[in-house]
Protein backbone atom coordinates (compact mmCIF):
# COMPACT_ATOMS: atom_id res chain seq x y z
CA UNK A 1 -10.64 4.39 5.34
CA UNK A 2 -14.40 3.48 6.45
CA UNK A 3 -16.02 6.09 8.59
CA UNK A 4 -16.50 3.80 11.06
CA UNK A 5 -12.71 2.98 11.38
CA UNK A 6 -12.58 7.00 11.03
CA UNK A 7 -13.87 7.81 14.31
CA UNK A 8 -12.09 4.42 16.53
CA UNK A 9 -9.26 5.99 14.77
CA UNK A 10 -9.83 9.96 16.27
CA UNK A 11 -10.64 8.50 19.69
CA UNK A 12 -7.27 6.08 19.82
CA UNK A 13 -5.38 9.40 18.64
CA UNK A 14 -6.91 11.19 21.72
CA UNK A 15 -4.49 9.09 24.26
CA UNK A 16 -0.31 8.80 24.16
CA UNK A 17 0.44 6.46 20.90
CA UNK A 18 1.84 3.50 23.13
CA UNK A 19 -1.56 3.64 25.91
CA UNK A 20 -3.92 3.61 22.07
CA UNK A 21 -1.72 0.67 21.15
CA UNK A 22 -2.31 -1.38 23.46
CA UNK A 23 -6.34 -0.23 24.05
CA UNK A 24 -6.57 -1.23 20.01
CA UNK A 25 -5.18 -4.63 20.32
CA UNK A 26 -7.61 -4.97 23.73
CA UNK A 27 -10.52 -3.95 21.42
CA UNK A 28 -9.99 -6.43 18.82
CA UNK A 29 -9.20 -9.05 21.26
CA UNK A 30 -12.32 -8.89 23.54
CA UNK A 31 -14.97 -8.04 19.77
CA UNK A 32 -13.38 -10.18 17.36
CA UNK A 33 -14.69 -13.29 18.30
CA UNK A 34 -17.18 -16.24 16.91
CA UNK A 35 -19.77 -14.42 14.14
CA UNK A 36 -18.24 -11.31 13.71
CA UNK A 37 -14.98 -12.38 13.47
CA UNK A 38 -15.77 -14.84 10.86
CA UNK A 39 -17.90 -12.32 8.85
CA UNK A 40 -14.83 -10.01 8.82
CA UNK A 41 -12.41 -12.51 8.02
CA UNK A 42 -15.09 -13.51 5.15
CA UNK A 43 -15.04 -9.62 3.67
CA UNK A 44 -11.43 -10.24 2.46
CA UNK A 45 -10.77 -12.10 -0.66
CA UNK A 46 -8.44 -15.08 -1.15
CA UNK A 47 -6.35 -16.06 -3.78
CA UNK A 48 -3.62 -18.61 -2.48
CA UNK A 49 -0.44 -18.19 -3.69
CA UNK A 50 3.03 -20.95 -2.80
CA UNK A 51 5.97 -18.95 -1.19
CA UNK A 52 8.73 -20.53 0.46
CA UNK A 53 6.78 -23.39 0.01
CA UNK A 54 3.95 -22.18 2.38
CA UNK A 55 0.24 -21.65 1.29
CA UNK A 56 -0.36 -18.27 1.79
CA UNK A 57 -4.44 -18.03 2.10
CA UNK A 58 -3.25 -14.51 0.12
CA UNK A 59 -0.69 -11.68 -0.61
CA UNK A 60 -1.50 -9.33 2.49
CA UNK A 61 0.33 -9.98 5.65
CA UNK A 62 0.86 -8.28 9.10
CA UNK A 63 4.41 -6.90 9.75
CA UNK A 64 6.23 -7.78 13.11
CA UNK A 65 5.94 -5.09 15.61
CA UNK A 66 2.05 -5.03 16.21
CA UNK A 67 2.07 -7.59 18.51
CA UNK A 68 5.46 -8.17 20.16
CA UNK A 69 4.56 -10.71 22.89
CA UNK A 70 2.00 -12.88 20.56
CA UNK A 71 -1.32 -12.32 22.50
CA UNK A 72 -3.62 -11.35 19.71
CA UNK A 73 -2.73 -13.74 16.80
CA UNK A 74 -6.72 -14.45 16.52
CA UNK A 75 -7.67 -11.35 16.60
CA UNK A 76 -5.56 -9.94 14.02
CA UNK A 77 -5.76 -12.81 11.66
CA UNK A 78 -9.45 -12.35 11.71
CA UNK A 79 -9.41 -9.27 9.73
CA UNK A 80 -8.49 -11.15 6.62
CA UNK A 81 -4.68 -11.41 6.70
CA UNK A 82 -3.17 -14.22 5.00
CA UNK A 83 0.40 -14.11 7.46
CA UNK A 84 0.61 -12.63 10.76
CA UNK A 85 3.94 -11.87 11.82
CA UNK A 86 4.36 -11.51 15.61
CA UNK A 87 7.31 -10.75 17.81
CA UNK A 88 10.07 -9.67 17.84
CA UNK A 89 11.09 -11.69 20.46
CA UNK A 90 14.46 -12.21 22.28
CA UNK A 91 15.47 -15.32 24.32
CA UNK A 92 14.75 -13.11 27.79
CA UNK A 93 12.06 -11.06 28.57
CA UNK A 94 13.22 -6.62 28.48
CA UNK A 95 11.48 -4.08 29.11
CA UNK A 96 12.77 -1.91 26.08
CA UNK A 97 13.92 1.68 25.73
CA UNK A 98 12.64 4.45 28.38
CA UNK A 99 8.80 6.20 27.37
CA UNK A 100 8.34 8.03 25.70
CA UNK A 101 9.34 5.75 22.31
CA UNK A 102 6.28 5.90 19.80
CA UNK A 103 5.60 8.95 18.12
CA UNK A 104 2.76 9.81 15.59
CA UNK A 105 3.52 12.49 12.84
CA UNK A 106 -0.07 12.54 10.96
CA UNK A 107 0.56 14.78 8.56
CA UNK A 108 2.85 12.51 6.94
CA UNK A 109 1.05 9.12 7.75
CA UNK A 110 4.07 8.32 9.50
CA UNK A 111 5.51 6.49 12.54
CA UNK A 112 8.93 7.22 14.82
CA UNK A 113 9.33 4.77 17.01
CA UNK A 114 12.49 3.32 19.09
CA UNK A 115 10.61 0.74 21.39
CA UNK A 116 13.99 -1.79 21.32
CA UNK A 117 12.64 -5.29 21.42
CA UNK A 118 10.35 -4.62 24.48
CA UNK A 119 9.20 -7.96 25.02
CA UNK A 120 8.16 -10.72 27.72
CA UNK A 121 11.22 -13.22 26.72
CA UNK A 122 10.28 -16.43 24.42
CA UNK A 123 9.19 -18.50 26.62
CA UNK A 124 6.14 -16.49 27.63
CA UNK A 125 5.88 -15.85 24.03
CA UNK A 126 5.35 -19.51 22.90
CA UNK A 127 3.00 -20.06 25.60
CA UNK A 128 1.07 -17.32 23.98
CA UNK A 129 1.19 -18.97 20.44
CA UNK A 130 0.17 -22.31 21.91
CA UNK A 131 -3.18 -20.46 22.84
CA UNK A 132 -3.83 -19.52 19.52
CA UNK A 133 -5.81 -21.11 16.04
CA UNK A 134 -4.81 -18.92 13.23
CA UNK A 135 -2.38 -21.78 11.87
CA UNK A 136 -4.60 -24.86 12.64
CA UNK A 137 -7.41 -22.20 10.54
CA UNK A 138 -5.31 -22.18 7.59
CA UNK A 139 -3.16 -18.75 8.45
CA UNK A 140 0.12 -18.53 7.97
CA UNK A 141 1.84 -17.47 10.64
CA UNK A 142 5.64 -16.06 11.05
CA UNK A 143 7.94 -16.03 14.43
CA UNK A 144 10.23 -12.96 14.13
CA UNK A 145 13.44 -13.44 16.48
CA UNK A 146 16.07 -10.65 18.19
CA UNK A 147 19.05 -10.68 20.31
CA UNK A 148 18.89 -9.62 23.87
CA UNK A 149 20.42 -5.75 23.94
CA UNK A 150 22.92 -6.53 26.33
CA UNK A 151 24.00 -9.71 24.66
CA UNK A 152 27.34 -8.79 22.93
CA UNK A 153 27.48 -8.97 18.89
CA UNK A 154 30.05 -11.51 18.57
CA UNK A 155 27.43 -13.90 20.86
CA UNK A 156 24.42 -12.52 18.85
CA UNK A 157 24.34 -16.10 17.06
CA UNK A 158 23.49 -17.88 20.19
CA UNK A 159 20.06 -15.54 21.35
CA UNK A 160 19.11 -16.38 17.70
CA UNK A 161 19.90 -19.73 17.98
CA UNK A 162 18.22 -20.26 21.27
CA UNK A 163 14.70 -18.60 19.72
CA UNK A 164 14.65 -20.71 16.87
CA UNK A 165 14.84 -23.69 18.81
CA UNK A 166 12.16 -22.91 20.97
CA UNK A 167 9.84 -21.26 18.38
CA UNK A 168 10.10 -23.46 15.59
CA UNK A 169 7.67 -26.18 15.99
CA UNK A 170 4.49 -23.37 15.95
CA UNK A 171 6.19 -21.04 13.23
CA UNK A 172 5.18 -21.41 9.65
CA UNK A 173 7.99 -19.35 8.68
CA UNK A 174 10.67 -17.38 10.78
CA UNK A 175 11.66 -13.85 10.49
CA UNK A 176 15.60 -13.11 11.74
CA UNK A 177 15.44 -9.57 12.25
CA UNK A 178 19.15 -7.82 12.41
CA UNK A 179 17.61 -4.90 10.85
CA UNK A 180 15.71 -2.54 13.88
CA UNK A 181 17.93 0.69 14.59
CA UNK A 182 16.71 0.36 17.99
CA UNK A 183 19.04 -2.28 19.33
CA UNK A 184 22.70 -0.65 19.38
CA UNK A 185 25.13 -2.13 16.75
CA UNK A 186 21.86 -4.97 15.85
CA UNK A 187 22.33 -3.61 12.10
CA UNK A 188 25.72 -4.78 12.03
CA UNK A 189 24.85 -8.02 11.68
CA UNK A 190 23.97 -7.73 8.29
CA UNK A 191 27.06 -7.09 6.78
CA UNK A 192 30.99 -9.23 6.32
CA UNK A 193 32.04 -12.14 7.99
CA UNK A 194 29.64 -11.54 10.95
CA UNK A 195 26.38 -12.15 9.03
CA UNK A 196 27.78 -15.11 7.00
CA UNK A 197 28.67 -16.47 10.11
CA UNK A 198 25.50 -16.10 11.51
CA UNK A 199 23.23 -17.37 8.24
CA UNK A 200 25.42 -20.39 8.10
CA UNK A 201 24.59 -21.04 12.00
CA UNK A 202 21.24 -20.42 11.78
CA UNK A 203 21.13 -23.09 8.56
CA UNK A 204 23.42 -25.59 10.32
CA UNK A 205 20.46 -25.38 13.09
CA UNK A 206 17.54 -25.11 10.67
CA UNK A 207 18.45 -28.65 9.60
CA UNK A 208 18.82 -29.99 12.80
CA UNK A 209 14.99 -29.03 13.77
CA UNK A 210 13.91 -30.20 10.10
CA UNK A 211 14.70 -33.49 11.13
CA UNK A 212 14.27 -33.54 15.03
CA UNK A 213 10.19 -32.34 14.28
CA UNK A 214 9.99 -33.92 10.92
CA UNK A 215 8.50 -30.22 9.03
CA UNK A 216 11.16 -28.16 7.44
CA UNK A 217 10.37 -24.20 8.21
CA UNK A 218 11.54 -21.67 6.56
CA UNK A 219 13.96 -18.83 7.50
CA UNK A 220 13.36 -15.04 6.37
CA UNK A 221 15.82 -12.56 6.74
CA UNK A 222 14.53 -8.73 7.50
CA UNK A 223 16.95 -5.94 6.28
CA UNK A 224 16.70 -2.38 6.77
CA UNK A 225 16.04 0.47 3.95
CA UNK A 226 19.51 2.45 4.72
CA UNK A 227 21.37 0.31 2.59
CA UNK A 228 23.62 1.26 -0.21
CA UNK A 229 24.04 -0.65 -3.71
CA UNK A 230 27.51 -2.43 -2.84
CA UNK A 231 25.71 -3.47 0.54
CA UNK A 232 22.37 -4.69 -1.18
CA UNK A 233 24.68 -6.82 -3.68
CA UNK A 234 26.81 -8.22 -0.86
CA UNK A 235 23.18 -8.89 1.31
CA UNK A 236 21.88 -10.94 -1.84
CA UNK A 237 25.01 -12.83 -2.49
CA UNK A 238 25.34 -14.27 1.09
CA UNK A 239 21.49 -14.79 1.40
CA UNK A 240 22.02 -17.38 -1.82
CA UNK A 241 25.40 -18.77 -0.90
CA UNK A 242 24.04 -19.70 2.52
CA UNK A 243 20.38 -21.26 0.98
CA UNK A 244 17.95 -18.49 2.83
CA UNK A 245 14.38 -19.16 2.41
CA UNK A 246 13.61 -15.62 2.12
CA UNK A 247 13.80 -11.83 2.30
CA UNK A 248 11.95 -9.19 4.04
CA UNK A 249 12.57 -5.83 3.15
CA UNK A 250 12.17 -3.29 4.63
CA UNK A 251 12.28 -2.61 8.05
CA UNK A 252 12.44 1.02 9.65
CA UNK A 253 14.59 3.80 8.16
CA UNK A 254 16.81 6.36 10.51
CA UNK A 255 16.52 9.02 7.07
CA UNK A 256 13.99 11.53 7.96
CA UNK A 257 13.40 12.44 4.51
CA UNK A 258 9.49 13.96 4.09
CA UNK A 259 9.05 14.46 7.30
CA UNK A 260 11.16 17.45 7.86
CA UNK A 261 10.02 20.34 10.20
CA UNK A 262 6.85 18.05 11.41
CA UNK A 263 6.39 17.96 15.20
CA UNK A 264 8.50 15.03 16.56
CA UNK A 265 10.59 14.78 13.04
CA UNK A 266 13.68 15.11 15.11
CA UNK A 267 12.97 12.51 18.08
CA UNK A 268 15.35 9.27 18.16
CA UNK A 269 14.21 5.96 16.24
CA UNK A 270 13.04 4.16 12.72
CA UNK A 271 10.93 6.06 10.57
CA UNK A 272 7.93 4.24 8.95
CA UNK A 273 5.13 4.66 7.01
CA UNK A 274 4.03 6.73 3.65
CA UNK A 275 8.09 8.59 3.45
CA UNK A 276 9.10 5.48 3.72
CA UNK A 277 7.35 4.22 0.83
CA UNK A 278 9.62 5.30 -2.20
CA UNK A 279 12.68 4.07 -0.59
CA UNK A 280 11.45 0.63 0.50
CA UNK A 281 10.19 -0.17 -2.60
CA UNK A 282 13.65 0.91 -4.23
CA UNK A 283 15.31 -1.24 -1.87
CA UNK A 284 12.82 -3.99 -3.37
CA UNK A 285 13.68 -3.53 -6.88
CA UNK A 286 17.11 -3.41 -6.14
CA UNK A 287 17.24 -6.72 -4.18
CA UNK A 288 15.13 -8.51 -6.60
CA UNK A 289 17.99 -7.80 -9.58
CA UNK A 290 20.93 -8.90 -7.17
CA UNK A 291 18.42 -12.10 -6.41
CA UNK A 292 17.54 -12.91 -9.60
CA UNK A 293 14.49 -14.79 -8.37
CA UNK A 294 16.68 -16.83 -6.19
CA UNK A 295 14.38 -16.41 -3.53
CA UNK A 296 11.26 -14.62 -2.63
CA UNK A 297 10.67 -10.96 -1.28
CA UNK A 298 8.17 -9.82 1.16
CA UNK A 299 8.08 -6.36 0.69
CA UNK A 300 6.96 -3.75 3.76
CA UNK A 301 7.50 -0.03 3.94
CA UNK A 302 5.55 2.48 3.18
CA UNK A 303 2.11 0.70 2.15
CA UNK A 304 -0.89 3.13 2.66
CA UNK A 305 -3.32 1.72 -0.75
CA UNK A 306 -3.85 -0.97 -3.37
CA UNK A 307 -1.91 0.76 -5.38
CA UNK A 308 1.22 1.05 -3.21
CA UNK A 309 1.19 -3.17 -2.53
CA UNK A 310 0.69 -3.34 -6.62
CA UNK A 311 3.65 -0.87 -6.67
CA UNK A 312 6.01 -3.43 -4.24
CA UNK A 313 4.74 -6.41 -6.30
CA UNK A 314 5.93 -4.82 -9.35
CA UNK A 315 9.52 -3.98 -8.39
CA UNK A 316 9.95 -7.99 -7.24
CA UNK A 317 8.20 -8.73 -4.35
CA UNK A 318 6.33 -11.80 -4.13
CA UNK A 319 4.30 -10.87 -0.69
CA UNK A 320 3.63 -7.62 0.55
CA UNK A 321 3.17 -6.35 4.63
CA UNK A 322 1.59 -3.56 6.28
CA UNK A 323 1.56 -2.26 9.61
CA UNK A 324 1.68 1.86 9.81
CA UNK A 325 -0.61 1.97 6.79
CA UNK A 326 -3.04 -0.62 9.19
CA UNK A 327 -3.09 2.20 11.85
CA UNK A 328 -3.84 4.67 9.76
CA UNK A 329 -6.36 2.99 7.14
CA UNK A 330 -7.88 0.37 8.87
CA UNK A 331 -9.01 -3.34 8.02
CA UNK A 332 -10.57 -1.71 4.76
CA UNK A 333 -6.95 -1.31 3.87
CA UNK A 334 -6.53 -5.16 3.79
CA UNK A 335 -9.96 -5.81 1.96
CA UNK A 336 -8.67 -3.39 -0.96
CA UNK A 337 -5.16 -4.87 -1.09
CA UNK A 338 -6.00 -8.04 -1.22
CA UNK A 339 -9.10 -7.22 -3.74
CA UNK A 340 -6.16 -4.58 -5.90
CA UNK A 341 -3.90 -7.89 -6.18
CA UNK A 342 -6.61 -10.70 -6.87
CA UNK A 343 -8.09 -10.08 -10.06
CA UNK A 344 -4.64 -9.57 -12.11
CA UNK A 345 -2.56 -12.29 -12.91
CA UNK A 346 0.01 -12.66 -10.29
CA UNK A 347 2.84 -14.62 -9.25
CA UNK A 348 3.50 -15.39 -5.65
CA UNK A 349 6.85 -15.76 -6.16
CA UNK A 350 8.98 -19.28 -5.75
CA UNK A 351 7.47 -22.12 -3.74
């Protein structure tokens, strides 16, 4: 962490986590423009790599979460991130769970948070991305999608549905995300009849748009950590059978493992950042055996250093994502990531 990036980050720690949020994202938005913003997206180094048949500009992307409604694509993508992932976004706009719902335990470089899906609905959310140049610039840039939470599961399909349609002709990739613990019963969907059902829907529909915009985008599926070895298995074998592009893992976890005792340990909602880290990365190594390089892993969870992306491209992943360890490090933390991965010989995975 610069010291520079040290004291934003003690100031933005002096208001409520959600109110230094949102200040942050203003800050980039409103300094990050013309010289400066290409001299900090020049800092980073680049070494493209073919995933899902994308060009990834390189290995580091931005996890979903950071900017929910798709307002600061420019911004962000100016620090040097090859992806930004933005969203997740649900067919109509909600407000989310009641405030308090972020929560910073700093002793453990850690996050609670149980926002659920706040969000201004899709269509003000494409309107957004229409305003924005990271993809025309060469970024790669992924649409994460959600059910509404009052929409029931057994109709889930059709608030999935209805975001693909309208985000897929400004996605590079899209994220399905049936993995938050914030939406009640969401992480069903990732299991029996109910997410094969789902996949094959989603598939049936990705083909449709192939050939109604003439560009073929890829679908990523984003799982949660809590999963045991029968369910990882079970994941991997319906993500093949139904011809996924791709898997993200990890999103939150509800354990509360390393953070026991800390001030708001206890409160409601996913756990991320550095506890997260061994368990994420497990969850990697675990999916890439039942994948068998079948298809490519983005790995997020847990990434505070070089060495921690290094750690998730080791156990299988051909991509890596950060988002706590970006609120606690910094943009150095993508600068060192990137440089960590660049000058070994690495393999971006499957294009």
């Amino acid at each position: 962490m610069s010291l520079m990036y040290g004291l934003v980050r003690r100031g933005l720690f002096m208001f409520p986590p959600e109110t230094a949020h949102e200040l942050s994202l203003e800050m980039m938005r409103l300094t990050l423009r013309g010289g400066l913003a290409r001299m900090m997206r020049a800092r980073v180094t680049d070494r493209p790599c073919e995933v899902m048949g994308l060009n990834f500009p390189n290995a580091v992307g931005l996890a979903a979460g950071m900017d929910k409604n798709a307002r600061y694509i420019d911004a962000l993508g100016s620090l040097g991130f090859g992806s930004v992932e933005v969203g997740t976004v649900t067919p109509r706009p909600q407000p989310g769970n009641p405030a308090p719902r972020l929560f910073r335990l700093p002793k453990a470089r850690a996050i609670i948070n149980r926002m659920g899906f706040n969000n201004l609905g899709v269509e003000q959310f494409i309107a957004n991305v229409e305003h924005s140049r990271f993809r025309e610039q060469g970024g790669i840039l992924g649409l994460n999608i959600g059910k509404n939470f009052d929409t029931p599961l057994e109709k889930a399909a059709d608030d999935y549905i209805f975001c693909l349609r309208r985000v897929y002709a400004h996605a590079s990739y899209v994220a399905v995300n049936i993995s938050s613990p914030n939406t009640a019963g969401l992480r069903g969907l990732q299991h029996g009849e109910v997410f094969d059902d789902l996949l094959s829907k989603l598939k049936v529909e990705q083909q449709r748009l192939t050939e109604q915009h003439g560009r073929y985008v890829p679908l990523a599926v984003k799982v949660a950590p809590d999963l045991d070895v029968d369910e990882i298995q079970s994941i991997a074998d319906t993500l093949r059978r139904q011809g996924i592009d791709g898997l993200i893992a990890t999103n939150t976890t509800l354990s509360r493992e390393g953070v026991e005792g800390l001030p708001h340990a206890e409160e409601k909602g996913g756990l991320s950042g550095a506890p997260l880290f061994v368990r994420s990365t497990e969850v990697v190594r675990q999916f890439s055996a039942a994948l068998a390089g079948e298809l490519p892993i983005i790995a997020v969870g847990g990434i505070m250093s070089a060495a921690d992306a290094q750690a998730k491209i080791a156990a299988g992943a051909s991509l890596v994502q950060i988002y706590t360890g970006f609120i606690y490090q910094g943009p150095e933390l993508i600068r060192e990531i990137a440089q960590g991965l660049a000058p070994k010989p690495f393999v971006c995975g499957l294009g």
